[in-house]
Protein backbone atom coordinates (compact mmCIF):
# COMPACT_ATOMS: atom_id res chain seq x y z
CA UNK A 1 -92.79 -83.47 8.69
CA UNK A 2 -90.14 -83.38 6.02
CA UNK A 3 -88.96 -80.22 7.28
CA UNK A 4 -88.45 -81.10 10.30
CA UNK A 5 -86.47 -83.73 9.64
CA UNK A 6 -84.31 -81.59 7.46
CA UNK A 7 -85.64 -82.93 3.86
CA UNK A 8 -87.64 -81.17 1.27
CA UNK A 9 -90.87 -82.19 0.40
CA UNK A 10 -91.64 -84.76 -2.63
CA UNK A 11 -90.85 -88.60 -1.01
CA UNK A 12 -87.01 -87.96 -0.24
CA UNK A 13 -87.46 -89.54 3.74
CA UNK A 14 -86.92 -93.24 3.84
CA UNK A 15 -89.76 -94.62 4.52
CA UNK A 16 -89.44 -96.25 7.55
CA UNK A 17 -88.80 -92.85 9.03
CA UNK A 18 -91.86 -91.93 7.74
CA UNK A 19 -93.49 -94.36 9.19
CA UNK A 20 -91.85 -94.30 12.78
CA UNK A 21 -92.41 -90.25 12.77
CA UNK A 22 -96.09 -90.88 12.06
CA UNK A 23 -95.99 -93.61 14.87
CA UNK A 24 -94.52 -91.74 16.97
CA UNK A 25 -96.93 -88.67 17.21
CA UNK A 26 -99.79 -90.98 17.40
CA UNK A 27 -98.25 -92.73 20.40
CA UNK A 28 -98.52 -89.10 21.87
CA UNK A 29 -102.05 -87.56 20.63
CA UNK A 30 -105.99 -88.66 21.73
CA UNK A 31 -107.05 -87.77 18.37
CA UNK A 32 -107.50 -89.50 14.85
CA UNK A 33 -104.83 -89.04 12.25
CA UNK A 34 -104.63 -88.91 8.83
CA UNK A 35 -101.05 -89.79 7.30
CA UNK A 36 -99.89 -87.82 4.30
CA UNK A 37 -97.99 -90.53 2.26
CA UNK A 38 -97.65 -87.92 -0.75
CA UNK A 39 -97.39 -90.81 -4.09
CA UNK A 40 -97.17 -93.70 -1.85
CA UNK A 41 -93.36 -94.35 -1.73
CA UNK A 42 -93.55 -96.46 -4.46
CA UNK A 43 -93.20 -97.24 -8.03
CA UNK A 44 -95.77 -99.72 -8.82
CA UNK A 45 -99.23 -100.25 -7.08
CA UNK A 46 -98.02 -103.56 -5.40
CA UNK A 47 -95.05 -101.47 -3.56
CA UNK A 48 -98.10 -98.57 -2.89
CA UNK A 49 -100.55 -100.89 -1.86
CA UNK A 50 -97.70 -102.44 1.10
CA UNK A 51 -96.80 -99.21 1.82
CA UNK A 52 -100.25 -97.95 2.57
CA UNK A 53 -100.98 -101.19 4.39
CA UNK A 54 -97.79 -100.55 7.02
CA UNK A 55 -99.38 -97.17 7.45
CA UNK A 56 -102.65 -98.43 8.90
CA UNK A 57 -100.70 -100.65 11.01
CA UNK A 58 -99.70 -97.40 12.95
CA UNK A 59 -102.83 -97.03 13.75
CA UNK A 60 -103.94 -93.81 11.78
CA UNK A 61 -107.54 -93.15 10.40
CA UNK A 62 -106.63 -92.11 7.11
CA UNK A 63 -104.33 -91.58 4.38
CA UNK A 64 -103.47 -88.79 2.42
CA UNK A 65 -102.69 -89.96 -1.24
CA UNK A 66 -101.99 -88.07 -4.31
CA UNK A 67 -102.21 -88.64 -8.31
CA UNK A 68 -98.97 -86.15 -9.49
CA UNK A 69 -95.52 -87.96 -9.98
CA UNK A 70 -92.89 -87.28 -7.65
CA UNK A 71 -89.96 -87.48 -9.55
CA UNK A 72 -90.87 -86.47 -12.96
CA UNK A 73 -93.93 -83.76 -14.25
CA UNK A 74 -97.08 -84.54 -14.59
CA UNK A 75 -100.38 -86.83 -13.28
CA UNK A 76 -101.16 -90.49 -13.25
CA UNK A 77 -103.32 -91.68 -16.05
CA UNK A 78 -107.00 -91.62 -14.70
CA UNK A 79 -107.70 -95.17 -15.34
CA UNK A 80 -104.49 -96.02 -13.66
CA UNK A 81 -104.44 -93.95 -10.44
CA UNK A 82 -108.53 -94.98 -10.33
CA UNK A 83 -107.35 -98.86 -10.49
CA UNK A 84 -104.70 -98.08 -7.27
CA UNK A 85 -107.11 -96.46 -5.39
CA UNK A 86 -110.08 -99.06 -5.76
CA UNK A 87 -107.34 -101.74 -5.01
CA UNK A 88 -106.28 -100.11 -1.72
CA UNK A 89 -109.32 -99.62 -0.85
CA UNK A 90 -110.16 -103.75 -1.35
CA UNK A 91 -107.04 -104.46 0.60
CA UNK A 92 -107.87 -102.07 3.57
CA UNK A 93 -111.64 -103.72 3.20
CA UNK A 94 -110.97 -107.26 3.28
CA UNK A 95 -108.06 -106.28 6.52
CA UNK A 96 -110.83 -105.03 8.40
CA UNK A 97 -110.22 -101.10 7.77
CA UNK A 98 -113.85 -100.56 6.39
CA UNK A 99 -114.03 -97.01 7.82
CA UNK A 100 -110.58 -96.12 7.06
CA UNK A 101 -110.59 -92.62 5.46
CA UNK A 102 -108.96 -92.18 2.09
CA UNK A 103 -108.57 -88.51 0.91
CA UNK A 104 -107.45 -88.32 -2.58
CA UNK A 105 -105.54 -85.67 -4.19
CA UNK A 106 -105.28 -84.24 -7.41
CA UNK A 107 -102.75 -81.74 -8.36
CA UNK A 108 -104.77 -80.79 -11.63
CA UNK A 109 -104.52 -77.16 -10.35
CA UNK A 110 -100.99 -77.11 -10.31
CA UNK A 111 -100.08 -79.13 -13.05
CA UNK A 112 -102.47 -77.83 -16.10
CA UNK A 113 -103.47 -74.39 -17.95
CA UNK A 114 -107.39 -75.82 -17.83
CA UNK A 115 -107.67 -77.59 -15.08
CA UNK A 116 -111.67 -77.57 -14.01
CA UNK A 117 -112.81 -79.80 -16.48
CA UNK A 118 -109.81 -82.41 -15.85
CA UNK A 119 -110.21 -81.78 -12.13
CA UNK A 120 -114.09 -82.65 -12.08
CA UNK A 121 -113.51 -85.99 -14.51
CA UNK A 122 -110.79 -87.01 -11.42
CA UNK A 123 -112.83 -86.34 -8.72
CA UNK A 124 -116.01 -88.10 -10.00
CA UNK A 125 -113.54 -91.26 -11.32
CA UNK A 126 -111.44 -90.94 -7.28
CA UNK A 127 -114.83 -91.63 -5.45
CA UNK A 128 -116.51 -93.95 -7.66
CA UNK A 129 -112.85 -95.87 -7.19
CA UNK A 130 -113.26 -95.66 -3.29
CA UNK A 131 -111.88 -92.31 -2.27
CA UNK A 132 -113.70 -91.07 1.08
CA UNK A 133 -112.58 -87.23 0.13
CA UNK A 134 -111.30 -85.38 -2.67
CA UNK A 135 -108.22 -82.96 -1.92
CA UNK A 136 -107.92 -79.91 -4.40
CA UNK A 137 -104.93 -77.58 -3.70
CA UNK A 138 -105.07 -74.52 -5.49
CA UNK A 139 -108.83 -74.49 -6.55
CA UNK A 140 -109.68 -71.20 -4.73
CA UNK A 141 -112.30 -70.14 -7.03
CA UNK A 142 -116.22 -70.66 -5.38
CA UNK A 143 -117.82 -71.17 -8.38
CA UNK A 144 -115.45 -74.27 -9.28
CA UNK A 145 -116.13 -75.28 -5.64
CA UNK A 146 -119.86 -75.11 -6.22
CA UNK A 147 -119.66 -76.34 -9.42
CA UNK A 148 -117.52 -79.60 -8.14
CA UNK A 149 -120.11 -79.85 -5.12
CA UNK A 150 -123.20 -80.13 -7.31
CA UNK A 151 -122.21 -83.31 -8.60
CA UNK A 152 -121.81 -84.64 -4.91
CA UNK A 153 -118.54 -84.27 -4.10
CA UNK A 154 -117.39 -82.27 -1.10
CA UNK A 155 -113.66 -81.20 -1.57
CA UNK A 156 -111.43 -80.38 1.10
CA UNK A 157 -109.97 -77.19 0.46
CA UNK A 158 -107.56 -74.50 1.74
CA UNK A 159 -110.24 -71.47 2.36
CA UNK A 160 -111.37 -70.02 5.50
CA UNK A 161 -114.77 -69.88 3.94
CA UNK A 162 -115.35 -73.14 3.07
CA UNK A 163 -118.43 -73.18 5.65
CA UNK A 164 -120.48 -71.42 2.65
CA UNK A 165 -119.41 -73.29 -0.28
CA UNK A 166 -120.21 -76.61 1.34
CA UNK A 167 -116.43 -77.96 1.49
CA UNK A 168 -116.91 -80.84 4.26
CA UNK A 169 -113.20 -79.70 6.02
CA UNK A 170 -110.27 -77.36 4.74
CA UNK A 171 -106.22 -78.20 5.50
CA UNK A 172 -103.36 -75.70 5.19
CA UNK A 173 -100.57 -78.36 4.81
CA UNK A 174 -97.18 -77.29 5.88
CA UNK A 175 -98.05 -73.42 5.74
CA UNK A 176 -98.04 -72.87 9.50
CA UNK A 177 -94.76 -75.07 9.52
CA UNK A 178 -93.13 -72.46 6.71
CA UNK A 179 -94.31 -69.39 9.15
CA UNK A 180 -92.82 -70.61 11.80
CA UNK A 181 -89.17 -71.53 10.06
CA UNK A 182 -89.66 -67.94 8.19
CA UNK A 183 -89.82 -66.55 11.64
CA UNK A 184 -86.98 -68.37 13.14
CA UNK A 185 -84.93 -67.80 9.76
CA UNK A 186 -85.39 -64.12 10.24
CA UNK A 187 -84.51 -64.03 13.91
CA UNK A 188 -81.66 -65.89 13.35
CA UNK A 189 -80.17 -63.83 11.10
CA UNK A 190 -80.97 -60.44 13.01
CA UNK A 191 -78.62 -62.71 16.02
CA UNK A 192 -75.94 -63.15 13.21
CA UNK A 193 -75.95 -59.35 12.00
CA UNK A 194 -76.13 -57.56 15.28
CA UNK A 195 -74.35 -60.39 17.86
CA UNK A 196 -76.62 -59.70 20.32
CA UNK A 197 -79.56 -61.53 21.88
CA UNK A 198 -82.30 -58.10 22.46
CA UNK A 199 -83.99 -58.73 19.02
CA UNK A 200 -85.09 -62.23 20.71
CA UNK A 201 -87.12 -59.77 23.74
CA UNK A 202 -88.73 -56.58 21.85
C-alpha cells in the first residue's frame, strides 16, 4: 500500500490515509481483511491502542501488528509489547470484537544473530497475551517451524510448503507488489532508451 501511494515502507503515510486506503478497498471486496498497521502509528500504547480501535471501525477482521521499532533498531521489550497486545485485545473484547483476528509479528529473524530461542520466548509470551497468530518473516528453516509448532503455535510463514510443516496460512507481503514495479521499472526504461513503444508488444 505504501508503494502505491508513493512512500516507502516503515509508518511514513499519515494515518488517516492509511486508514481511508484500507476503507476504501473494503468498500470494494466480499472478503475479510486483515489491516497491516506495521508498529501501530504510535508512540505509546494509549496512541496504539486508538489507532487499532479506528481500524476495526473500517470494518476489517484483523490486524497485522509488529514488535520491531520503526524509527530506530531494534524490538520492543517482551514484557512491554506482551502488555500492548493483551490491552488491545481487552479493548477490542469489551467493544464487541471477540473474534477479531490479531496476528502478531516478530522481526527476531531480522533483527538478531540467534534468533530461535528469542523468537520461541515471543511467540509463546504473544499468544498467552492474546495474539490469534504469530507472524515470522524470515524463519525459512522447517526444523525451527516444527520446533515452534510443537509447543502449539502455528506461525504464518512465507513458504510454499507450509502445508507439511503445519503453518496454519503463509503471506508474501509486498513481494508481488515489488514484481510488478520491477517489471514496469524495466519496461519503462527500455521506452526511455530506444523511444519506441514495440518492447511494450514482443
Amino acid at each position: 500500500m505504501a508503494t502505491s501511494l508513493g512512500y516507502a515502507d516503515g509508518e511514513l503515510i499519515d494515518f488517516h490515509r492509511h486508514l481511508a486506503s484500507i476503507q476504501s478497498i473494503g468498500d470494494y471486496v466480499s472478503i475479510s481483511i486483515s489491516a497491516e498497521i506495521e508498529g501501530g502509528y504510535g508512540h505509546d500504547a494509549q496512541s496504539i491502542i486508538g489507532n487499532v480501535s479506528r481500524t476495526t471501525d473500517t470494518g476489517v477482521a484483523g490486524i497485522n501488528i509488529e514488535d520491531a521499532f520503526k524509527h530506530q533498531p531494534g524490538l520492543r521489550n517482551v514484557k512491554e509489547h506482551c502488555q500492548l497486545l493483551a490491552n488491545i485485545r481487552a479493548t477490542l473484547d469489551n467493544h464487541g470484537y471477540k473474534n477479531f483476528f490479531i496476528n502478531a509479528r516478530t522481526d527476531t529473524y531480522f533483527q538478531l544473530e540467534q534468533p530461535y530461542e528469542e523468537t520461541l520466548t515471543r511467540a509463546k509470551a504473544y499468544v498467552e497475551s492474546g495474539a490469534s497468530s504469530i507472524f515470522i518473516p524470515g524463519l525459512t528453516d522447517a526444523y525451527e517451524i516444527k520446533g515452534i509448532t510443537r509447543y502449539g503455535i502455528y506461525p504464518s510463514n512465507k513458504l510454499s510448503t507450509v502445508k507439511s510443516i503445519r503453518c496454519k496460512h503463509f503471506g508474501f507481503g509486498h513481494a508481488l507488489s515489488d514484481k510488478i514495479i520491477a517489471h514496469l521499472t524495466k519496461n519503462a526504461a527500455q521506452l526511455l532508451e530506444s523511444r519506441a513503444t514495440f518492447c511494450l508488444y514482443e
